[in-house]
PDB file of N, CA and C in Angstrom:
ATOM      1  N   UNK A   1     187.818  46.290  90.184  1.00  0.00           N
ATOM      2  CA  UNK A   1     186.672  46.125  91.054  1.00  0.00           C
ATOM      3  C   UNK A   1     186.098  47.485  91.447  1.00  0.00           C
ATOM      4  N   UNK A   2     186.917  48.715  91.808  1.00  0.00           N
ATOM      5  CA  UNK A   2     186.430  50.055  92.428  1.00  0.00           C
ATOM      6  C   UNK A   2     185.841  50.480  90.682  1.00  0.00           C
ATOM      7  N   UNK A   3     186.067  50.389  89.599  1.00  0.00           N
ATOM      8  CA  UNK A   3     185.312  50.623  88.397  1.00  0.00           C
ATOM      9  C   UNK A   3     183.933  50.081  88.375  1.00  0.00           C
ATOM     10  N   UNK A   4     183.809  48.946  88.798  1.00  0.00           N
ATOM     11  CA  UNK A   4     182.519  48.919  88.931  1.00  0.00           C
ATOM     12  C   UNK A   4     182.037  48.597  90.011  1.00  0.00           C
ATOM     13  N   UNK A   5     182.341  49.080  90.948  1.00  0.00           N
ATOM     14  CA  UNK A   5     181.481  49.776  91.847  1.00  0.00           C
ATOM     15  C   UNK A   5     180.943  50.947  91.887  1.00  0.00           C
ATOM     16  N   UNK A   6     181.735  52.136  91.069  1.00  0.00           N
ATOM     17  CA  UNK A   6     181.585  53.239  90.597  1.00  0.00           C
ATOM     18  C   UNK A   6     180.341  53.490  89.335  1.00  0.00           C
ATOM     19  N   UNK A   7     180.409  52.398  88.550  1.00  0.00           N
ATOM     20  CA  UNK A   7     179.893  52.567  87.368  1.00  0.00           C
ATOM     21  C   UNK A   7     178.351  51.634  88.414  1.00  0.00           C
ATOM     22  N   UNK A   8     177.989  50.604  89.001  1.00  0.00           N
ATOM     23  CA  UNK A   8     176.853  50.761  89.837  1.00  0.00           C
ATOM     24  C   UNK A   8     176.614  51.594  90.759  1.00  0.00           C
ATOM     25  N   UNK A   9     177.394  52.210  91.277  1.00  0.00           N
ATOM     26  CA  UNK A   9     176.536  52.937  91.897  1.00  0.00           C
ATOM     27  C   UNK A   9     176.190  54.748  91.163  1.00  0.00           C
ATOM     28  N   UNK A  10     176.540  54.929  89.961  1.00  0.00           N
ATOM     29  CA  UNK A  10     176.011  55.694  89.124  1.00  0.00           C
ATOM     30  C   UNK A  10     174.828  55.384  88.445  1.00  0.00           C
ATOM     31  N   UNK A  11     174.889  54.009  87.910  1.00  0.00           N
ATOM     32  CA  UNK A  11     173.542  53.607  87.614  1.00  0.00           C
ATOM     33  C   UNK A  11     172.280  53.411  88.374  1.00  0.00           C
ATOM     34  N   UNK A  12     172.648  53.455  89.756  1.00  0.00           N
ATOM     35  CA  UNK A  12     171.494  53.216  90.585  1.00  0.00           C
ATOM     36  C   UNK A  12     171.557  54.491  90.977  1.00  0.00           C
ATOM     37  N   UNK A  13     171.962  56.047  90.810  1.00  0.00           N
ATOM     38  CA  UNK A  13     172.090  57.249  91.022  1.00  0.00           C
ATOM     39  C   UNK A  13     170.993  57.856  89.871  1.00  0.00           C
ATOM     40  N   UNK A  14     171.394  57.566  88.657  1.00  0.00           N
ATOM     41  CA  UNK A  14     170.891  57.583  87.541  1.00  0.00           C
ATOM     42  C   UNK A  14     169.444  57.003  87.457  1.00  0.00           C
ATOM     43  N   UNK A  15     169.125  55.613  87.843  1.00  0.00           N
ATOM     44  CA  UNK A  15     167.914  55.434  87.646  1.00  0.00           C
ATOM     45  C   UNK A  15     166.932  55.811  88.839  1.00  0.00           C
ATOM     46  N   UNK A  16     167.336  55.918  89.992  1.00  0.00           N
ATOM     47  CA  UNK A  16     166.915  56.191  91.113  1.00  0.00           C
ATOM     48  C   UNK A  16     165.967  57.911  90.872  1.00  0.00           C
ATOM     49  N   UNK A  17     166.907  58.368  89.830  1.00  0.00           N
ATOM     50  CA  UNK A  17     166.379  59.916  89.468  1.00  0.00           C
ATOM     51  C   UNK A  17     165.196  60.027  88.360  1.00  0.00           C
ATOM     52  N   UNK A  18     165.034  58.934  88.023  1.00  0.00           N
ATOM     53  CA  UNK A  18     164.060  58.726  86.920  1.00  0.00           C
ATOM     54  C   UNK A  18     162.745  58.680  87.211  1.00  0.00           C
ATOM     55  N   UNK A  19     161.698  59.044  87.323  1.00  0.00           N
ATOM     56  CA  UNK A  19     161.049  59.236  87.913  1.00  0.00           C
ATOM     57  C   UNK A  19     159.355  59.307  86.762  1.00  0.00           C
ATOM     58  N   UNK A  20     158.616  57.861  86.420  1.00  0.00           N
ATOM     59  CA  UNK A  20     158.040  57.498  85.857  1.00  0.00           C
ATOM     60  C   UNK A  20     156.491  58.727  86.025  1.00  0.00           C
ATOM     61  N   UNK A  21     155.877  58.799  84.735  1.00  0.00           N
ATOM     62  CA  UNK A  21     155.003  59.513  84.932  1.00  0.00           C
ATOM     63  C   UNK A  21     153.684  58.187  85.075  1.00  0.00           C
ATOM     64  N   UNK A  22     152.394  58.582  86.649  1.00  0.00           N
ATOM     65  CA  UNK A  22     151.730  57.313  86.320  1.00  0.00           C
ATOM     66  C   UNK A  22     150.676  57.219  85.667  1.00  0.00           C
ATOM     67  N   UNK A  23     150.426  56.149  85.124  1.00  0.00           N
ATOM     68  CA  UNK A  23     148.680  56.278  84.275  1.00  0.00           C
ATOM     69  C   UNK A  23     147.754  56.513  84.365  1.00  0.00           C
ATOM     70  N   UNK A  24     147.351  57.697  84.026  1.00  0.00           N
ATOM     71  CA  UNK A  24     145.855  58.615  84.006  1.00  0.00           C
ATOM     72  C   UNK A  24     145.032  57.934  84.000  1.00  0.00           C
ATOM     73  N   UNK A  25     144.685  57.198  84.832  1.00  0.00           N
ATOM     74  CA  UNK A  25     143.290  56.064  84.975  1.00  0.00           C
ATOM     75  C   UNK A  25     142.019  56.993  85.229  1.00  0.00           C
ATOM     76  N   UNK A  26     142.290  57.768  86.040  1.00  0.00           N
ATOM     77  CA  UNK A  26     141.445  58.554  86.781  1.00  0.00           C
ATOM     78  C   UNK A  26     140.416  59.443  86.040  1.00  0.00           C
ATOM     79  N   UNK A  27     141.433  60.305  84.969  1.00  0.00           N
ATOM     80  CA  UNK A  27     141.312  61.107  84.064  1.00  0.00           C
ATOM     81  C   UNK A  27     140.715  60.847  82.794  1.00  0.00           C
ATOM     82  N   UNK A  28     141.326  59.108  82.715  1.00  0.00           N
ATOM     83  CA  UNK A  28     140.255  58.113  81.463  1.00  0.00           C
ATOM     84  C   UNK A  28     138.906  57.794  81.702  1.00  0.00           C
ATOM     85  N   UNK A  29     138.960  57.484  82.973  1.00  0.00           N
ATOM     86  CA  UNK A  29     137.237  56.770  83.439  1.00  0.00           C
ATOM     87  C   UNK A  29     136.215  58.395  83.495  1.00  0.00           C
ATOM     88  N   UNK A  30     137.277  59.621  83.990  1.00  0.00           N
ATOM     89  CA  UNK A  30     136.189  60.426  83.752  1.00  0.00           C
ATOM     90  C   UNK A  30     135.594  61.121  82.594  1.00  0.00           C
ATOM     91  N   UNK A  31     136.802  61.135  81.769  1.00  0.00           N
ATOM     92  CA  UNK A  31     136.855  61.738  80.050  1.00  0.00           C
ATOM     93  C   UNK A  31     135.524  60.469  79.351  1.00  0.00           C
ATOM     94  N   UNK A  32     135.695  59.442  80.094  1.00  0.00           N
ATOM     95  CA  UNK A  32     134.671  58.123  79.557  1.00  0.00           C
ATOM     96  C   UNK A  32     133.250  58.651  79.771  1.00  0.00           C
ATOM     97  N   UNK A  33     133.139  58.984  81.284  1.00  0.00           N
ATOM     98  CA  UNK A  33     132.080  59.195  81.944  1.00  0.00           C
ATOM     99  C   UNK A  33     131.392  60.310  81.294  1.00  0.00           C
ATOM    100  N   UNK A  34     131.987  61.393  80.935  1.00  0.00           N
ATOM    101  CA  UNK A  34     131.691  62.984  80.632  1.00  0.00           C
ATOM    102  C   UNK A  34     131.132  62.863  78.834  1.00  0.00           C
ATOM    103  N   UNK A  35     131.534  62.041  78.390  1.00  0.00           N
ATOM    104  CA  UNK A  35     131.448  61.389  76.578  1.00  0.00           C
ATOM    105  C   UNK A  35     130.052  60.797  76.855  1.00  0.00           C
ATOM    106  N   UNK A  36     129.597  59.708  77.993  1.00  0.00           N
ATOM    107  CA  UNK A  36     128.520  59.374  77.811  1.00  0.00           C
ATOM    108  C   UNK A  36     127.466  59.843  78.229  1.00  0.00           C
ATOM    109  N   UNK A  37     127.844  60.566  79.090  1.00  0.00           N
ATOM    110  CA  UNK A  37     126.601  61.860  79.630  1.00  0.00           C
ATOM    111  C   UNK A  37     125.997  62.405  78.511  1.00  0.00           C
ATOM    112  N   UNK A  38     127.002  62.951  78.154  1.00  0.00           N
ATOM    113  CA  UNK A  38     127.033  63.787  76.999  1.00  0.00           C
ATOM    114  C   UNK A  38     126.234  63.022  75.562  1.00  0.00           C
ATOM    115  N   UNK A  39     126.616  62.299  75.400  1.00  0.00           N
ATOM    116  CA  UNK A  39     125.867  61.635  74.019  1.00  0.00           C
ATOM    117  C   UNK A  39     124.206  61.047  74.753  1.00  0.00           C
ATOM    118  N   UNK A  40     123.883  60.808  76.442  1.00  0.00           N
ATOM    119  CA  UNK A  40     122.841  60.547  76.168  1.00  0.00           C
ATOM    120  C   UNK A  40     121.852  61.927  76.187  1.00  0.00           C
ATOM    121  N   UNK A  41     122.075  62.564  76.165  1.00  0.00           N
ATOM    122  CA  UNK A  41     121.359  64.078  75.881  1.00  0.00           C
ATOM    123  C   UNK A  41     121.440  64.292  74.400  1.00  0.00           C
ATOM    124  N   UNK A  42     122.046  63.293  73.617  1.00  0.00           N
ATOM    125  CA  UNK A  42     122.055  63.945  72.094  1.00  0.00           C
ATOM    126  C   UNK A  42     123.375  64.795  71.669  1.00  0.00           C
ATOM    127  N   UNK A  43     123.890  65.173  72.776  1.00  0.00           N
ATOM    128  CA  UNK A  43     125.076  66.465  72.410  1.00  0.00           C
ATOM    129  C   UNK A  43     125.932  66.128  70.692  1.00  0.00           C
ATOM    130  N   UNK A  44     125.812  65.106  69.927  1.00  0.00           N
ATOM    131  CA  UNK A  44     126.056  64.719  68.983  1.00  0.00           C
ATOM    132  C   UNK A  44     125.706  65.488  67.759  1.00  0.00           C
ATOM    133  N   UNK A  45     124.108  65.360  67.781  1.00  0.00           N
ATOM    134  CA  UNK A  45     123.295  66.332  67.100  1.00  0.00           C
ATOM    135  C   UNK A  45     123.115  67.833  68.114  1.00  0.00           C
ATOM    136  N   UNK A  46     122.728  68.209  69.265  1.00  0.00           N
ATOM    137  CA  UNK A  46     122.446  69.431  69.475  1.00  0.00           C
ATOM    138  C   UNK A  46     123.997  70.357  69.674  1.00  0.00           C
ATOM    139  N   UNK A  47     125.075  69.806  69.828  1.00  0.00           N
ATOM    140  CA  UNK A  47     125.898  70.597  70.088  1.00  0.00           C
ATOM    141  C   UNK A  47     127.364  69.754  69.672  1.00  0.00           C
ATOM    142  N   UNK A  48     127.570  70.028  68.287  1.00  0.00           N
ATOM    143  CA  UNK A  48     128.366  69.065  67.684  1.00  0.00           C
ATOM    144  C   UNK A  48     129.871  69.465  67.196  1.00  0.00           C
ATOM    145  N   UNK A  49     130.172  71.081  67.851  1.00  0.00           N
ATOM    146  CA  UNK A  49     130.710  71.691  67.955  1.00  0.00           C
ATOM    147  C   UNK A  49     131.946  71.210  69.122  1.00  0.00           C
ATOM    148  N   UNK A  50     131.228  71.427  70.267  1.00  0.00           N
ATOM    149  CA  UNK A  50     131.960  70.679  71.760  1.00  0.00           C
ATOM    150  C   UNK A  50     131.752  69.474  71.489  1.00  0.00           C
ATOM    151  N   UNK A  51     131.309  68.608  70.825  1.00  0.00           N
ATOM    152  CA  UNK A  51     131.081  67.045  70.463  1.00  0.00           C
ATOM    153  C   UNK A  51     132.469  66.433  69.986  1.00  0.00           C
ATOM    154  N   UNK A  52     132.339  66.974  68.898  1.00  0.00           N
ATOM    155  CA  UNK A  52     134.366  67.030  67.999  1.00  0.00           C
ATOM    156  C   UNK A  52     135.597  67.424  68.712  1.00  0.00           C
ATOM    157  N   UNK A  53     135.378  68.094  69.526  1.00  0.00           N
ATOM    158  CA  UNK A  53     135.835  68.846  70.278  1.00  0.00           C
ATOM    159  C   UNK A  53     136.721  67.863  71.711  1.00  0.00           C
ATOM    160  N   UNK A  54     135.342  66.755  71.965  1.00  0.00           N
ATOM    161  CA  UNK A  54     135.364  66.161  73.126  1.00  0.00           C
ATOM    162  C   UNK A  54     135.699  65.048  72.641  1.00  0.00           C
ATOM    163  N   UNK A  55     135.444  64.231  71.255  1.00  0.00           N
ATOM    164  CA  UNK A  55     135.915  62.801  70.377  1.00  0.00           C
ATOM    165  C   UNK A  55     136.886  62.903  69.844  1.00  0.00           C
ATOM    166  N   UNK A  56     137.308  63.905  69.932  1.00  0.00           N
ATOM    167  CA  UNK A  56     138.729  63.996  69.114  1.00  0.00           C
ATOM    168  C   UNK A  56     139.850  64.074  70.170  1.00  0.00           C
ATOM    169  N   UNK A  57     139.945  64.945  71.031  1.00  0.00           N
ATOM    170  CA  UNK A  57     140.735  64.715  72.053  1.00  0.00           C
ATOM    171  C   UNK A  57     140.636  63.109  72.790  1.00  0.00           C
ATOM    172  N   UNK A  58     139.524  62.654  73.004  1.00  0.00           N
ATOM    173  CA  UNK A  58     139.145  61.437  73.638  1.00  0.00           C
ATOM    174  C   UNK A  58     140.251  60.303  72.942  1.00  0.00           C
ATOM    175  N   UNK A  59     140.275  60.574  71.324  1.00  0.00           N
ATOM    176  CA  UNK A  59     140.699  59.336  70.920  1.00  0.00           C
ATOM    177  C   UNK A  59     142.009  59.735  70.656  1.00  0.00           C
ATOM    178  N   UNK A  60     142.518  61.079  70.868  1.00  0.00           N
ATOM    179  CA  UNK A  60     143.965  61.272  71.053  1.00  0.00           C
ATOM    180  C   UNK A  60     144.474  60.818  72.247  1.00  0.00           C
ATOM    181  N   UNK A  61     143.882  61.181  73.219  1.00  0.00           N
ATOM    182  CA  UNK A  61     144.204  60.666  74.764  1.00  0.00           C
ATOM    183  C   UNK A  61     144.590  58.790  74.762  1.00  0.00           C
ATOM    184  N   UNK A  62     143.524  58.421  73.711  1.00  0.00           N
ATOM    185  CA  UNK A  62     143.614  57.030  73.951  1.00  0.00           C
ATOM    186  C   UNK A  62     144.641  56.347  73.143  1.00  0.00           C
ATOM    187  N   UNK A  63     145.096  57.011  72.303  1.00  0.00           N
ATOM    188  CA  UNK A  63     146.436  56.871  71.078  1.00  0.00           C
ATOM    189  C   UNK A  63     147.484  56.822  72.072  1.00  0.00           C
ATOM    190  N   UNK A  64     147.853  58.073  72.888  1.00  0.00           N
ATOM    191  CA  UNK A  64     148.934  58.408  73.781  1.00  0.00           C
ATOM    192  C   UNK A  64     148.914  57.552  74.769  1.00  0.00           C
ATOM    193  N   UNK A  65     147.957  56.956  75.502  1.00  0.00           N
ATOM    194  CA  UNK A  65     147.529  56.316  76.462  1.00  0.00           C
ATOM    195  C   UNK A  65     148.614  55.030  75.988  1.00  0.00           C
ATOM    196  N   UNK A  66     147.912  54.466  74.508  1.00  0.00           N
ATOM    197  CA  UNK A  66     148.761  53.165  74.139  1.00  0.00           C
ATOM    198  C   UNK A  66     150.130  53.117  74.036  1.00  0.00           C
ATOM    199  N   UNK A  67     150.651  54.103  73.511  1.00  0.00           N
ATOM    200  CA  UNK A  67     152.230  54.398  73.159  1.00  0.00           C
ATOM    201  C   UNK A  67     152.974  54.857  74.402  1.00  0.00           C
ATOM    202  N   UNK A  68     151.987  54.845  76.050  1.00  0.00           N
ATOM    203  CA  UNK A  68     152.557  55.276  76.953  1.00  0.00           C
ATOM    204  C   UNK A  68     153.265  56.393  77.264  1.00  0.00           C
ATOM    205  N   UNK A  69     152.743  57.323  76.713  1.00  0.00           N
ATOM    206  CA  UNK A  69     152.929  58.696  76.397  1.00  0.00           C
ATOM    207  C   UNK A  69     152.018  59.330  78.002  1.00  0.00           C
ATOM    208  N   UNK A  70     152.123  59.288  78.743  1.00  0.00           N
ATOM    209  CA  UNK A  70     150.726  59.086  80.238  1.00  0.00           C
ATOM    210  C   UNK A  70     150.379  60.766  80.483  1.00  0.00           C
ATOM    211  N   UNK A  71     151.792  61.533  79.931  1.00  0.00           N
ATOM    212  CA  UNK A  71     151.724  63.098  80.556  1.00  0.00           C
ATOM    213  C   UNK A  71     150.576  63.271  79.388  1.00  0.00           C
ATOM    214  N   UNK A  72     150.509  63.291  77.972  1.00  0.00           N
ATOM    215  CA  UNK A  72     150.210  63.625  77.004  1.00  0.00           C
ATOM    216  C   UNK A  72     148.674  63.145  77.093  1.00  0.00           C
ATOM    217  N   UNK A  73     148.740  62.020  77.454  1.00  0.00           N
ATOM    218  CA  UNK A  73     147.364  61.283  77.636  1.00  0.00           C
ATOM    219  C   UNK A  73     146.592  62.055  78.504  1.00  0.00           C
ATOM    220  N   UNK A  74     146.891  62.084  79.716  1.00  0.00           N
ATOM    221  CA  UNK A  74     146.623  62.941  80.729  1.00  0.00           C
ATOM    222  C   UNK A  74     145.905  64.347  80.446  1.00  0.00           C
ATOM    223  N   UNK A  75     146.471  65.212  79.773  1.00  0.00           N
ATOM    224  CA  UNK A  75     146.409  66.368  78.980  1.00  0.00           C
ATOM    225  C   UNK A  75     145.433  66.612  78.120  1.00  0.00           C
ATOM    226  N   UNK A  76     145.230  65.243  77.474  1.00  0.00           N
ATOM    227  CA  UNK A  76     143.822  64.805  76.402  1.00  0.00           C
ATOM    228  C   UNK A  76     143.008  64.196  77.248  1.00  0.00           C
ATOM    229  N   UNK A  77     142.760  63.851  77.814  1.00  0.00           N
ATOM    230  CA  UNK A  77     141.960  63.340  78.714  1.00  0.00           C
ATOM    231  C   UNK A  77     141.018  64.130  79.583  1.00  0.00           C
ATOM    232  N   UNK A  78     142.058  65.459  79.927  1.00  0.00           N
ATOM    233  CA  UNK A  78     141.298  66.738  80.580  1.00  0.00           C
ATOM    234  C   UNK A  78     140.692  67.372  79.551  1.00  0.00           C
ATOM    235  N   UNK A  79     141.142  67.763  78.562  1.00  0.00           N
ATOM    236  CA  UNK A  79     140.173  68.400  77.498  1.00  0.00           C
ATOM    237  C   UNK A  79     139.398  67.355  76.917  1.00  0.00           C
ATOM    238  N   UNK A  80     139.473  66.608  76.354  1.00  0.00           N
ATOM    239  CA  UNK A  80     138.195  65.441  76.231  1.00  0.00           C
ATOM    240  C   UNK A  80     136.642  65.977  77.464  1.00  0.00           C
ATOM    241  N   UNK A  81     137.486  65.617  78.729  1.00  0.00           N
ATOM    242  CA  UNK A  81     136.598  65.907  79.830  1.00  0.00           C
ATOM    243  C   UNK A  81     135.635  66.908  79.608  1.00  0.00           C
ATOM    244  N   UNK A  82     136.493  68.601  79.791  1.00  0.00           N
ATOM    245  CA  UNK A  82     135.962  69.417  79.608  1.00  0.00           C
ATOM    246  C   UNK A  82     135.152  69.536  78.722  1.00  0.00           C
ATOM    247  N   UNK A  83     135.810  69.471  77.403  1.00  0.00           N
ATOM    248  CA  UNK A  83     134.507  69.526  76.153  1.00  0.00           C
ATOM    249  C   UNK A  83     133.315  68.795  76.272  1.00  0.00           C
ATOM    250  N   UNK A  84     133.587  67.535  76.365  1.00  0.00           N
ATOM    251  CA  UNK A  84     132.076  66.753  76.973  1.00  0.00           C
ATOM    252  C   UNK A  84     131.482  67.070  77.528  1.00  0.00           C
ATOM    253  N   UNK A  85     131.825  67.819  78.790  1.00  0.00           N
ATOM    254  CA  UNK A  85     130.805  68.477  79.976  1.00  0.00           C
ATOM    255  C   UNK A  85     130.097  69.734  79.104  1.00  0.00           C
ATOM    256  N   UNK A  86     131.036  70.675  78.155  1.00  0.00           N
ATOM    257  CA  UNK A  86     130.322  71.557  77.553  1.00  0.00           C
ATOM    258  C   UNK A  86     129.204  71.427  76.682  1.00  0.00           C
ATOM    259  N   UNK A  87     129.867  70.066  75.596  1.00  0.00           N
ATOM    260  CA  UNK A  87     128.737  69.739  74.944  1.00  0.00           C
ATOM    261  C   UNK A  87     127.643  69.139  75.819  1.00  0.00           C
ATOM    262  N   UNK A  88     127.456  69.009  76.664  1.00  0.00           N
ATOM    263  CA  UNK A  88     126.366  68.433  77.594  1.00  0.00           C
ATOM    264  C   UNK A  88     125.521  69.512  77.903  1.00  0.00           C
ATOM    265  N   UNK A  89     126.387  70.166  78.580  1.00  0.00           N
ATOM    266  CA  UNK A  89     125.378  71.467  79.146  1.00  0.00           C
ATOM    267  C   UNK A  89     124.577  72.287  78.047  1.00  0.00           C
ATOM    268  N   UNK A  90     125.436  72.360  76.740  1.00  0.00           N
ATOM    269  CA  UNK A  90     124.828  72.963  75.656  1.00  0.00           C
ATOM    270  C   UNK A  90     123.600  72.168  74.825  1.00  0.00           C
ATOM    271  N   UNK A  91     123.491  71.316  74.964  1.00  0.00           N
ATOM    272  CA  UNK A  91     122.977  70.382  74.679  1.00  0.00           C
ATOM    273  C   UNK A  91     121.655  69.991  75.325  1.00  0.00           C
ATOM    274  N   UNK A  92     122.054  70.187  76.685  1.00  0.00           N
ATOM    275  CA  UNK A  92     120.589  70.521  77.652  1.00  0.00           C
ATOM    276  C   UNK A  92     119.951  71.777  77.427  1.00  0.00           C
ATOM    277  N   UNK A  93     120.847  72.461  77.120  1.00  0.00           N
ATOM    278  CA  UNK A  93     120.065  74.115  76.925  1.00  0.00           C
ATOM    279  C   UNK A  93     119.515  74.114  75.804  1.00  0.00           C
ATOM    280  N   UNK A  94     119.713  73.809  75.064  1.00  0.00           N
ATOM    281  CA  UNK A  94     119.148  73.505  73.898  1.00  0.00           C
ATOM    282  C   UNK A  94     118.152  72.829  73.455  1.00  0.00           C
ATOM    283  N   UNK A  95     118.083  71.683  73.991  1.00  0.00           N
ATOM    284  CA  UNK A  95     116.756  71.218  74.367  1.00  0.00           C
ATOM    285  C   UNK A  95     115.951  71.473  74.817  1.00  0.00           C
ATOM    286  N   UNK A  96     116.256  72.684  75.820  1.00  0.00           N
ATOM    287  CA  UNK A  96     115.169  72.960  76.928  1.00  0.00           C
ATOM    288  C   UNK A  96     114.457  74.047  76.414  1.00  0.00           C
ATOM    289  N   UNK A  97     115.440  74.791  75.878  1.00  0.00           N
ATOM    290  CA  UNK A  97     114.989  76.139  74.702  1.00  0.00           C
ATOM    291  C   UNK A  97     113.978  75.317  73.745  1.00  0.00           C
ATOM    292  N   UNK A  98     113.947  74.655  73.262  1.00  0.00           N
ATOM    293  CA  UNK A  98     113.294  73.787  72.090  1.00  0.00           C
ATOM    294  C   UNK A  98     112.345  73.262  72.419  1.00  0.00           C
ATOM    295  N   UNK A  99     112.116  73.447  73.847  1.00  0.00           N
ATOM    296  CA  UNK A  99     110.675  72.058  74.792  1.00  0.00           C
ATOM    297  C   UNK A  99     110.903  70.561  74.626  1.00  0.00           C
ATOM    298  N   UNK A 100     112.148  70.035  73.879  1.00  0.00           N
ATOM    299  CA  UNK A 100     112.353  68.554  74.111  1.00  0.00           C
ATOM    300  C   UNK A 100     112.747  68.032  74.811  1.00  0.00           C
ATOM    301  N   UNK A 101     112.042  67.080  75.417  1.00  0.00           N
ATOM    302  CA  UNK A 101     112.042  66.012  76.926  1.00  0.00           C
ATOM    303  C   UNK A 101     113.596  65.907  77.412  1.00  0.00           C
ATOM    304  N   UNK A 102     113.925  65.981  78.169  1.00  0.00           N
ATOM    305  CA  UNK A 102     114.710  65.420  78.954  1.00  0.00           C
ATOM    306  C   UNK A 102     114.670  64.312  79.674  1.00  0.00           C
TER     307      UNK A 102
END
């Protein structure tokens, strides 16, 4: 009986220390948000550089996302972000240099 009491209360020592990473929801809806900004300015065609940049991480984030990988996701999710915002801004400048509407 003192064997397993020993051997539970190691396991609840053990899992108690485990300590789940949680799902980048936050980081998805904005990597989402920053992709569609971004494509409605064109950033596709004017700046396709940070475009690849921002779709490629996006759909890595969303690979990791599935396999519950959340740190990794997380990680792609911020660069997704970032790049999108770049291709955006470049993308406006570019246009604006060019005289096309916004």
């Amino acid at each position: 009986m003192r064997g397993f009491f020993v051997f539970v209360l190691t396991l609840a020592l053990v899992l108690s220390g485990c300590q789940s990473v949680p799902k980048p929801l936050e980081e998805y809806s904005l990597a989402r948000a920053a992709l569609d900004a971004a494509r409605a300015v064109q950033a596709p065609r004017h700046s396709p550089g940070y475009w690849h940049q921002a779709d490629e991480a996006y759909r890595q984030g969303r690979l990791f996302y599935k396999d519950r990988e959340f740190a990794k996701a997380r990680e792609a999710f911020i660069k997704a972000k970032t790049a999108a915002e770049r291709a955006e801004n470049s993308a406006r400048l570019i246009r604006q240099k060019t005289g096309d509407i916004l």
